[in-house]
N, C-alpha and C. Protein backbone atom coordinates (compact mmCIF):
# COMPACT_ATOMS: atom_id res chain seq x y z
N UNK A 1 29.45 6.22 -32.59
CA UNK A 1 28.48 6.78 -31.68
C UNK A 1 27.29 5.83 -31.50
N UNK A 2 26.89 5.17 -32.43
CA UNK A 2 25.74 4.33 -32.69
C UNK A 2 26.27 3.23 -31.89
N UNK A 3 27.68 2.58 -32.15
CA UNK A 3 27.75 1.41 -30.97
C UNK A 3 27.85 2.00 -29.51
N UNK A 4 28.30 3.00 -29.24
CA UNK A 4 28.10 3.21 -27.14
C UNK A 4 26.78 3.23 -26.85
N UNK A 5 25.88 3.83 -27.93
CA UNK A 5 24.28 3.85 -27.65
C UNK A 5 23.43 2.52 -27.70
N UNK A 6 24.08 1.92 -28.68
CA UNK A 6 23.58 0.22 -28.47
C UNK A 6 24.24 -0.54 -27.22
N UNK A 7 25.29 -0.02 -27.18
CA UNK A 7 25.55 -1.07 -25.75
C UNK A 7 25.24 -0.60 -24.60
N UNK A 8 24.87 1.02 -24.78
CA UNK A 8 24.22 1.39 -23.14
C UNK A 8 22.69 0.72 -23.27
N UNK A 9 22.36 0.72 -24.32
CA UNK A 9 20.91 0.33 -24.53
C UNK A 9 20.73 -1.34 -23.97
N UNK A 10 21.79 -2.10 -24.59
CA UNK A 10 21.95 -3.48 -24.15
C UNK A 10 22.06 -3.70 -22.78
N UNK A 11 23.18 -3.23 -22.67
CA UNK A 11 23.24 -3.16 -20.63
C UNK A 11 22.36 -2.57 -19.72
N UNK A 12 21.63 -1.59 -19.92
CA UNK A 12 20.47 -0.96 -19.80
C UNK A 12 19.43 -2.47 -19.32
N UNK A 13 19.09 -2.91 -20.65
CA UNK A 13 18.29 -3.95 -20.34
C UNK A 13 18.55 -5.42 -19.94
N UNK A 14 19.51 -5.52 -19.95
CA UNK A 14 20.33 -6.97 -19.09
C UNK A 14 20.27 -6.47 -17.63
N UNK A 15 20.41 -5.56 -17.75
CA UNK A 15 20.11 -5.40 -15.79
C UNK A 15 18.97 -4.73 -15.44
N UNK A 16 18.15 -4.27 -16.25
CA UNK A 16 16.76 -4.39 -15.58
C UNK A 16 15.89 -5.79 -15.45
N UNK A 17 16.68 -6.34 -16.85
CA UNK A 17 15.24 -7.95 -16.85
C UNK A 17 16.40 -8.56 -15.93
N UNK A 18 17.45 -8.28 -15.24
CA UNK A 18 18.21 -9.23 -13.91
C UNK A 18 17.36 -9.28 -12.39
N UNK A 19 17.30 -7.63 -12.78
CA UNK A 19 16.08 -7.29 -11.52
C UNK A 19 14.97 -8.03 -11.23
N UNK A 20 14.21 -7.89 -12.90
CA UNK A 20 13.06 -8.43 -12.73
C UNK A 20 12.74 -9.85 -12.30
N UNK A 21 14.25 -10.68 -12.75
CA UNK A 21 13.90 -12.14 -12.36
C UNK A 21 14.36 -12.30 -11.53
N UNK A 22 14.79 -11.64 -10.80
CA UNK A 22 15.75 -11.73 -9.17
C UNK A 22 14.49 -11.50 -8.02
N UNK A 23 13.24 -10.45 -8.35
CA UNK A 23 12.14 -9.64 -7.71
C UNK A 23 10.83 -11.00 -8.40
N UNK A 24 11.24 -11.39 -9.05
CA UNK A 24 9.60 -12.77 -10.22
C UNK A 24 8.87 -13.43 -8.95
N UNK A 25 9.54 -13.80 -7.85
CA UNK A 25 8.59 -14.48 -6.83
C UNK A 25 7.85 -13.73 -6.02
N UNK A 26 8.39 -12.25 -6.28
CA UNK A 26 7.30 -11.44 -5.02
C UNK A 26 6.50 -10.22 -6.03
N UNK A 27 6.69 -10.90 -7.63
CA UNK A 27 6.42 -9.85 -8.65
C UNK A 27 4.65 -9.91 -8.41
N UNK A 28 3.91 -10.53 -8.09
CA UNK A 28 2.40 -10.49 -7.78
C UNK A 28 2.29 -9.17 -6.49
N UNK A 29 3.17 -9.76 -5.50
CA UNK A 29 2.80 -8.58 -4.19
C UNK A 29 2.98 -7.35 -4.52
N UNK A 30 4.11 -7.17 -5.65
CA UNK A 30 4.26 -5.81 -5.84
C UNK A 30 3.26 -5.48 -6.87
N UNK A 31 2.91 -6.09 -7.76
CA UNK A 31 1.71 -5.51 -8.98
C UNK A 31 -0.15 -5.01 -7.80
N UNK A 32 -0.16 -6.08 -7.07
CA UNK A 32 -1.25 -6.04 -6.49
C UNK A 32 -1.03 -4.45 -5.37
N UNK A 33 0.00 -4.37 -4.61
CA UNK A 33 0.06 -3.22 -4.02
C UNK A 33 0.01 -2.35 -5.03
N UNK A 34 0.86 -2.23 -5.92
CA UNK A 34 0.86 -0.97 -6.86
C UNK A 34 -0.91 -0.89 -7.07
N UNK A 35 -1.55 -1.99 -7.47
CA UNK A 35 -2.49 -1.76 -8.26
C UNK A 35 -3.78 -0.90 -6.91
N UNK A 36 -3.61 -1.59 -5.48
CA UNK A 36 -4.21 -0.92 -4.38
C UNK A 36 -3.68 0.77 -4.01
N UNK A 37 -2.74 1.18 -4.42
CA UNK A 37 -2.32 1.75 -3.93
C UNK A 37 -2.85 2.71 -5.34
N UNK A 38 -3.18 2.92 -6.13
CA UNK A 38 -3.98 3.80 -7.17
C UNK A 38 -5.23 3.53 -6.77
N UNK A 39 -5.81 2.62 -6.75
CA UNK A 39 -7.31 2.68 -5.92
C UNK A 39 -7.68 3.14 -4.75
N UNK A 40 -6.69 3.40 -3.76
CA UNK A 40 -6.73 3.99 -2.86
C UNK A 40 -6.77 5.84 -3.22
N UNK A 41 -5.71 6.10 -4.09
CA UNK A 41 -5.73 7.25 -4.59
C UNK A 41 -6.96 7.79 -5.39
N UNK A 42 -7.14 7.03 -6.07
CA UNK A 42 -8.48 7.26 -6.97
C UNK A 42 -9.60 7.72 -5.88
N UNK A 43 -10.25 6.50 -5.24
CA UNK A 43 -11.35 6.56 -4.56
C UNK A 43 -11.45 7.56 -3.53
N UNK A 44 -9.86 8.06 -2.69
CA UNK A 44 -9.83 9.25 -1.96
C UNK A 44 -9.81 10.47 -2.73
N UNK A 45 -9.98 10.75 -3.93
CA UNK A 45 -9.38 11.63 -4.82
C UNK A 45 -11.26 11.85 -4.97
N UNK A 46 -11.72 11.00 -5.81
CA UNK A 46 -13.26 10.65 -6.23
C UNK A 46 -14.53 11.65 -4.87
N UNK A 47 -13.52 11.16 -3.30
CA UNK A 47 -14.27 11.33 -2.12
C UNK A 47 -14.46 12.85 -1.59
N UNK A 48 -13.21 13.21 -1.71
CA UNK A 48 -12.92 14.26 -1.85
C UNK A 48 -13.44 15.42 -2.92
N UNK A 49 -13.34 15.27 -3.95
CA UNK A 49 -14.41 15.86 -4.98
C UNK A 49 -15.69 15.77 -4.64
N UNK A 50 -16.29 14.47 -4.38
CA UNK A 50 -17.88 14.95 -4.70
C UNK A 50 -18.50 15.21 -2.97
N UNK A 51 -18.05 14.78 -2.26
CA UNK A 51 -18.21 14.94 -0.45
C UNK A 51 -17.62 16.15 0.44
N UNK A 52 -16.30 15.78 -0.11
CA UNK A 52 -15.55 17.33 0.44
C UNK A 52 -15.68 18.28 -0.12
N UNK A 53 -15.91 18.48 -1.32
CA UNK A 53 -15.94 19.22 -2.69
C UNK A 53 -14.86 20.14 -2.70
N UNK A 54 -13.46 19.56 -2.89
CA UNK A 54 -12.48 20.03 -3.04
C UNK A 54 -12.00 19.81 -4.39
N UNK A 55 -11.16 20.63 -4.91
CA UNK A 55 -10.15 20.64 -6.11
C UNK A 55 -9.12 19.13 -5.74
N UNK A 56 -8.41 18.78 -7.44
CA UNK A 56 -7.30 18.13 -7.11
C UNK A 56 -5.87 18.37 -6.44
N UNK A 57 -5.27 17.99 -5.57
CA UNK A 57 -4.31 18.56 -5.15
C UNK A 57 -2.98 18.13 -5.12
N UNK A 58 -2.09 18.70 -5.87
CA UNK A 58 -0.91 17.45 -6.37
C UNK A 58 -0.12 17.31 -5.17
N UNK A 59 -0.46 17.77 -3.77
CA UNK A 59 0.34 17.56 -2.29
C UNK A 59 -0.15 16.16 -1.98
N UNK A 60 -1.64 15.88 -2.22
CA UNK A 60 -2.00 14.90 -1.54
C UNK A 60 -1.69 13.62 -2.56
N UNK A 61 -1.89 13.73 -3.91
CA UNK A 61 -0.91 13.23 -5.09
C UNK A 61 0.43 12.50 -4.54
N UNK A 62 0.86 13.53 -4.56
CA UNK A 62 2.41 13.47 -4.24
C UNK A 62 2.85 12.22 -3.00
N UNK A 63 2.03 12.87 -1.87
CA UNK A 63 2.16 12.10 -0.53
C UNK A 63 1.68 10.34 -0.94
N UNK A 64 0.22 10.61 -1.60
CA UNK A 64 -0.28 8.84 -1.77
C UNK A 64 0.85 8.34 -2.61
N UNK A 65 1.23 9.04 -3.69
CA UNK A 65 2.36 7.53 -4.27
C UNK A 65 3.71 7.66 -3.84
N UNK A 66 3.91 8.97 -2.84
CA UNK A 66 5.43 8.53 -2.30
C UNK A 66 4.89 7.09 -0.62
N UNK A 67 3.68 7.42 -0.19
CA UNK A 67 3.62 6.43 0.68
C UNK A 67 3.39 5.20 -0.30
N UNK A 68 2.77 4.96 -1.33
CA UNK A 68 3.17 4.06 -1.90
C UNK A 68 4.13 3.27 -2.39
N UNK A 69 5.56 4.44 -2.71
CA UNK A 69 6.40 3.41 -2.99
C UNK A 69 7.29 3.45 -1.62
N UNK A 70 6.72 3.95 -0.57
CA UNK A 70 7.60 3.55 0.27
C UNK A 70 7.01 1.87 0.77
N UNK A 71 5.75 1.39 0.72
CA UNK A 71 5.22 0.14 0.74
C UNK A 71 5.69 -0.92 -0.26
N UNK A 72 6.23 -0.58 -1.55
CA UNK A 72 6.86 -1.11 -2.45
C UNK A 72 8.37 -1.21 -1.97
N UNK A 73 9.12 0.06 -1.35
CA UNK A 73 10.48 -0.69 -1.51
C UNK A 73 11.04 -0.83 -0.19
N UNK A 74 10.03 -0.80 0.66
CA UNK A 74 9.66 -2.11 2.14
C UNK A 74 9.73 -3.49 1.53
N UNK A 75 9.02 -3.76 1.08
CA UNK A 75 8.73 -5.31 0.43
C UNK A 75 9.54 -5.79 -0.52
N UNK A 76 10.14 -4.86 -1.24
CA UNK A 76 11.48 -5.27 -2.22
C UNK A 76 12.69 -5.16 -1.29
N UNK A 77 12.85 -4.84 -0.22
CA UNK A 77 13.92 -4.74 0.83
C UNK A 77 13.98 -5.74 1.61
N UNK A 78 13.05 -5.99 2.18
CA UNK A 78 12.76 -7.35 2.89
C UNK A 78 12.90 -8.42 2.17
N UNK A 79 12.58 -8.61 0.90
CA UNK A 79 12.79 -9.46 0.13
C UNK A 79 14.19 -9.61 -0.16
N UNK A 80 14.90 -8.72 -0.61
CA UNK A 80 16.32 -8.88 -0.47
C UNK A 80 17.33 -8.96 0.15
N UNK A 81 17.04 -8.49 1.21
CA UNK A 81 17.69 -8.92 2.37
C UNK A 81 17.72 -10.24 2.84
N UNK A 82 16.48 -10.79 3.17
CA UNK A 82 16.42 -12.34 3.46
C UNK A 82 17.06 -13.34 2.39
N UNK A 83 16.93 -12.83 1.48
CA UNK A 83 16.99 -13.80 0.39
C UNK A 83 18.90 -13.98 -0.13
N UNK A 84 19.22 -12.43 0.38
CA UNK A 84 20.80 -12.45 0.44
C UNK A 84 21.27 -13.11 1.32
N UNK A 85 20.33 -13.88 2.57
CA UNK A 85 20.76 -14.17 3.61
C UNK A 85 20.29 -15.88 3.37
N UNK A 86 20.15 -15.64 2.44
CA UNK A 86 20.31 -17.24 2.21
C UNK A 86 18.69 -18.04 2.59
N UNK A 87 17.66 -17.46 3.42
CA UNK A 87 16.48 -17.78 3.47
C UNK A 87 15.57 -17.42 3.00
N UNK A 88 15.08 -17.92 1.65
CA UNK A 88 14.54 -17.44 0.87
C UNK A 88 13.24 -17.86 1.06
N UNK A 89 12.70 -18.83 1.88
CA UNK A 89 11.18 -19.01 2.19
C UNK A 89 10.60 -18.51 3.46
N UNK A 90 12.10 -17.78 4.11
CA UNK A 90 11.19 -16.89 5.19
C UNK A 90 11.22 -15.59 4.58
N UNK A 91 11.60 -15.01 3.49
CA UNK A 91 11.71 -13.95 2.89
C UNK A 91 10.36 -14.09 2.14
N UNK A 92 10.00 -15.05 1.58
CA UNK A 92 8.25 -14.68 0.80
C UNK A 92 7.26 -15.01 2.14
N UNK A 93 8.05 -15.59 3.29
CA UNK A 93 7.02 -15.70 4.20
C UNK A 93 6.67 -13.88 4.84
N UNK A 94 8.06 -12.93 4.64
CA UNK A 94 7.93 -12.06 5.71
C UNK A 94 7.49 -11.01 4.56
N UNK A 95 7.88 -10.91 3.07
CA UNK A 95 7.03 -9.93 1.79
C UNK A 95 5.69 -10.16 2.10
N UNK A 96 4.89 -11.34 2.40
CA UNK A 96 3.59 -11.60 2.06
C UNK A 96 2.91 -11.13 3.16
N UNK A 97 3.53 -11.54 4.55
CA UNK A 97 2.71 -10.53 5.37
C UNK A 97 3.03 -9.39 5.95
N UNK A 98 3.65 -8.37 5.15
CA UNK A 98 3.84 -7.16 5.19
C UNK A 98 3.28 -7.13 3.61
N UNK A 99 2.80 -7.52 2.60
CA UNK A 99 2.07 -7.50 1.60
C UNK A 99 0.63 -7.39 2.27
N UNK A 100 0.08 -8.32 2.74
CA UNK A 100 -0.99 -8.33 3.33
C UNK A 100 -1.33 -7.59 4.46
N UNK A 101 -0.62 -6.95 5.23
CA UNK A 101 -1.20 -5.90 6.03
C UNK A 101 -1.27 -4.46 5.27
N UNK A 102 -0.52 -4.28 4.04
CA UNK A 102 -0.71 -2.78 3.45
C UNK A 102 -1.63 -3.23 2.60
N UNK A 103 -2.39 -3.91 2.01
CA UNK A 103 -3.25 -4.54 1.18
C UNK A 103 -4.53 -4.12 2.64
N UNK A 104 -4.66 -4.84 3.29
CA UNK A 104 -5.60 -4.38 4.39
C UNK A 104 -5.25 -3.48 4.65
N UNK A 105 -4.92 -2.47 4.88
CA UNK A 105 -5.06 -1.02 5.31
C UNK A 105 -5.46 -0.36 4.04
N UNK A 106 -5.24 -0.76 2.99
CA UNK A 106 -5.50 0.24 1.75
C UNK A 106 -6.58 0.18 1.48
N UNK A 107 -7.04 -1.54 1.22
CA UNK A 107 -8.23 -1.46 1.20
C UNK A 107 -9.13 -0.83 2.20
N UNK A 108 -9.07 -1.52 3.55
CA UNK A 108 -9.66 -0.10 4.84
C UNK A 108 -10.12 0.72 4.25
N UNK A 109 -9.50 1.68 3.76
CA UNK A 109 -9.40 3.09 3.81
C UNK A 109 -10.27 3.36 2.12
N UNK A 110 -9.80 2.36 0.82
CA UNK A 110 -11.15 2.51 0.07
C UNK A 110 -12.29 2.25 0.64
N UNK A 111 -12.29 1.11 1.24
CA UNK A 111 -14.18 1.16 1.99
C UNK A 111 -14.35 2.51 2.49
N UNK A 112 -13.66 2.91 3.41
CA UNK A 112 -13.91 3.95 3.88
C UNK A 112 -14.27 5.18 3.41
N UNK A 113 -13.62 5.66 1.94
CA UNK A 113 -13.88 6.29 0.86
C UNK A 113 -15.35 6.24 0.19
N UNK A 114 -15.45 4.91 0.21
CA UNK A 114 -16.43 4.51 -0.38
C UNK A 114 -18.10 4.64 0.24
N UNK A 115 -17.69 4.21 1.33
CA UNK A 115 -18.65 4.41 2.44
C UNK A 115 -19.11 6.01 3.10
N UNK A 116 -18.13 7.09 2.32
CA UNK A 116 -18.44 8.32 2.76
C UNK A 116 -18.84 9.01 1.31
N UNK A 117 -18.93 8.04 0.21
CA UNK A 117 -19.27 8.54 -0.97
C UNK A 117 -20.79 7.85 -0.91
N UNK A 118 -20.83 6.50 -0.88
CA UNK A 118 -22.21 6.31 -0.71
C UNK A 118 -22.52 6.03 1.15
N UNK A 119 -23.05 6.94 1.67
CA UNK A 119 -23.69 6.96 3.09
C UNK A 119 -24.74 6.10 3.21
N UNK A 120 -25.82 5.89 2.17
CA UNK A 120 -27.02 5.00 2.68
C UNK A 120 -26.73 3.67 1.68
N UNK A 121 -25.32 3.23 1.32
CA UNK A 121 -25.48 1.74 1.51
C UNK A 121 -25.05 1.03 2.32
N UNK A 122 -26.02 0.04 2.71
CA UNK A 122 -25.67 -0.74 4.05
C UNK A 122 -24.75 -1.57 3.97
N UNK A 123 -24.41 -2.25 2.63
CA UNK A 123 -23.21 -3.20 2.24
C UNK A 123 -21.98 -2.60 2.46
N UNK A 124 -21.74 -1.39 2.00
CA UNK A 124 -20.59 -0.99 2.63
C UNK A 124 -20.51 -0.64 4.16
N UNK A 125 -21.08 0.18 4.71
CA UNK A 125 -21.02 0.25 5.68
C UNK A 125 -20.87 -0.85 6.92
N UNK A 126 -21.39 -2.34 6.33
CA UNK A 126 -21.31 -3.12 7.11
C UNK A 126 -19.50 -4.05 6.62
N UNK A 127 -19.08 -3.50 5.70
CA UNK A 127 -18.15 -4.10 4.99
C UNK A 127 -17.26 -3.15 5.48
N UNK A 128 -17.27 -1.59 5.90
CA UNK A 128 -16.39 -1.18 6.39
C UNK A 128 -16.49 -1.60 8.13
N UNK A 129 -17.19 -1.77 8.33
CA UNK A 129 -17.81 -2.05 9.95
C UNK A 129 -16.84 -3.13 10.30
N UNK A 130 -17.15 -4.28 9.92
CA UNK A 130 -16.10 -5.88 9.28
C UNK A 130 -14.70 -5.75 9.51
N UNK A 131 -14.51 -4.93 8.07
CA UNK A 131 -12.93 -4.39 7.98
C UNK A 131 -12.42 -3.61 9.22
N UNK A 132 -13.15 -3.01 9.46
CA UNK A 132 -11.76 -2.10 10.69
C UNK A 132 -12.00 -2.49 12.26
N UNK A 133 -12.95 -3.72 12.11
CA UNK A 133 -12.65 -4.39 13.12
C UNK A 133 -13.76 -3.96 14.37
N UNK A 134 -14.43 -2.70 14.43
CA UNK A 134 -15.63 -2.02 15.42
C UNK A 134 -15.72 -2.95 16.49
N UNK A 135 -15.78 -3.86 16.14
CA UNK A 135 -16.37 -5.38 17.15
C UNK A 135 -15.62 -5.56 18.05
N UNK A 136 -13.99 -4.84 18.21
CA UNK A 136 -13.46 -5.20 19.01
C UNK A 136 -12.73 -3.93 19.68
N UNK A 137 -13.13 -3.45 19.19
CA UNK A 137 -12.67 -1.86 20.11
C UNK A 137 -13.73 -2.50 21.83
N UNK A 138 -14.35 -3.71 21.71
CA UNK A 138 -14.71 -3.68 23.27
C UNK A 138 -13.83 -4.27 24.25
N UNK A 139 -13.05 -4.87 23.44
CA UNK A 139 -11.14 -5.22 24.36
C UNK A 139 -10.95 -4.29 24.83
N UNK A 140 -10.89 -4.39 26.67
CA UNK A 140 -10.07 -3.22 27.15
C UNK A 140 -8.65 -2.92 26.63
N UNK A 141 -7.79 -4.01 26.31
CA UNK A 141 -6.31 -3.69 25.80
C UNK A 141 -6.23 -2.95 24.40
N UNK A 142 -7.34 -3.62 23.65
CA UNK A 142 -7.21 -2.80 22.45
C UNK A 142 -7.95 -1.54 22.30
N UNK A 143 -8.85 -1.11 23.48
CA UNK A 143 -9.32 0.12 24.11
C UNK A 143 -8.11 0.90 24.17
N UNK A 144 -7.02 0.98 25.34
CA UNK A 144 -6.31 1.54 25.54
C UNK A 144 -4.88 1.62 24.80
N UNK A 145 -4.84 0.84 23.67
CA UNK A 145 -4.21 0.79 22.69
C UNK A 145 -4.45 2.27 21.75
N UNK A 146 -5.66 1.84 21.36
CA UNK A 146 -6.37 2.94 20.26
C UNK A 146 -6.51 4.24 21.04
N UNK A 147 -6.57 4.42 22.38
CA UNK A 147 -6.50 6.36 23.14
C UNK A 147 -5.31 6.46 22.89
N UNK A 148 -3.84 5.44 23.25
CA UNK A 148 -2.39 6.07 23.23
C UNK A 148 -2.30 6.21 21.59
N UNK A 149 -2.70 5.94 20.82
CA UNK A 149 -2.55 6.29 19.71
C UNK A 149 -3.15 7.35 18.98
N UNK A 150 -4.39 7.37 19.64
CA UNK A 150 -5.02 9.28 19.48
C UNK A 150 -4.29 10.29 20.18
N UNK A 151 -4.13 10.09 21.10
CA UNK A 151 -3.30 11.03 21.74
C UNK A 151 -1.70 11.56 21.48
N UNK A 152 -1.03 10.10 20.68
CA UNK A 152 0.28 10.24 20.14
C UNK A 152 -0.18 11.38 18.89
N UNK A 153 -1.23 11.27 18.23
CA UNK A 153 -1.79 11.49 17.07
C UNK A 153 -1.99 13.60 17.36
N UNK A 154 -2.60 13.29 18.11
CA UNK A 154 -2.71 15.20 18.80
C UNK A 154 -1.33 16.03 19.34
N UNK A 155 -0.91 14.95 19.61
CA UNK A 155 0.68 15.74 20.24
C UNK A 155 1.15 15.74 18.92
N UNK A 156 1.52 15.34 18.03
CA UNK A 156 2.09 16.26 16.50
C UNK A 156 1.67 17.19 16.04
């Protein structure tokens, strides 16, 4: 009995550390999202308590780290795919910037947290101002970009 349990135990871990060194070149994008993607939770969690003054709620729980690992196994998909396909430097080219646009949106959205937790600092506010771009909502295209997307937003 003791040897099937050692060798599930062995094989067990020969194919997780296979994973891990198969995933080692995009192992930063995924630690850094994971690590945004609890700060995001935290600081909306934090915002919510002392601004909204709501309870914890394990729906909204639930939702932040299932959208989280759906940002994680986006980027472990893409990664494997390309990389099965034999191009493996357009595969950290295409993890990193789909790394870097959920990295910018997460962060976004802590400033944003942040900025509705503290209202009279100007550093954030000008740091969320920065981040989500304000400056250019005066593009007519990206004007009428941002209504079809409120409006997609009301029709659900």
């Amino acid at each position: 009995m003791n040897d099937v349990y050692y060798n599930i135990k062995s094989v067990s871990a020969s194919a997780l550390l296979t994973v891990i060194s198969f995933l080692n070149p995009i192992h930063m994008d995924i630690l850094v999202i994971c690590i945004m993607i609890v700060g995001n939770f935290f600081f909306g969690w934090w915002e919510s308590v002392k601004v909204k003054e709501e309870r914890f709620k394990i729906d909204k729980f639930t939702k932040a780290m299932s959208e989280g690992l759906v940002y994680v196994i986006l980027v472990i998909g893409v990664y494997i795919v390309l990389k099965m396909k034999g191009i493996e430097d357009k595969a950290l080219y295409c993890t990193s910037v789909i790394s870097y646009a959920v990295i910018y949106f997460l962060g976004l959205n802590i400033l944003r947290n942040l900025k509705s937790l503290y209202p009279n600092s100007r550093v954030l506010a000008f740091l969320y101002f920065c981040g989500s771009l304000e400056f250019t909502k005066t593009l007519p295209l990206l004007k009428k970009f941002l209504s079809y997307e409120s409006e997609q937003q009301t029709k659900k």
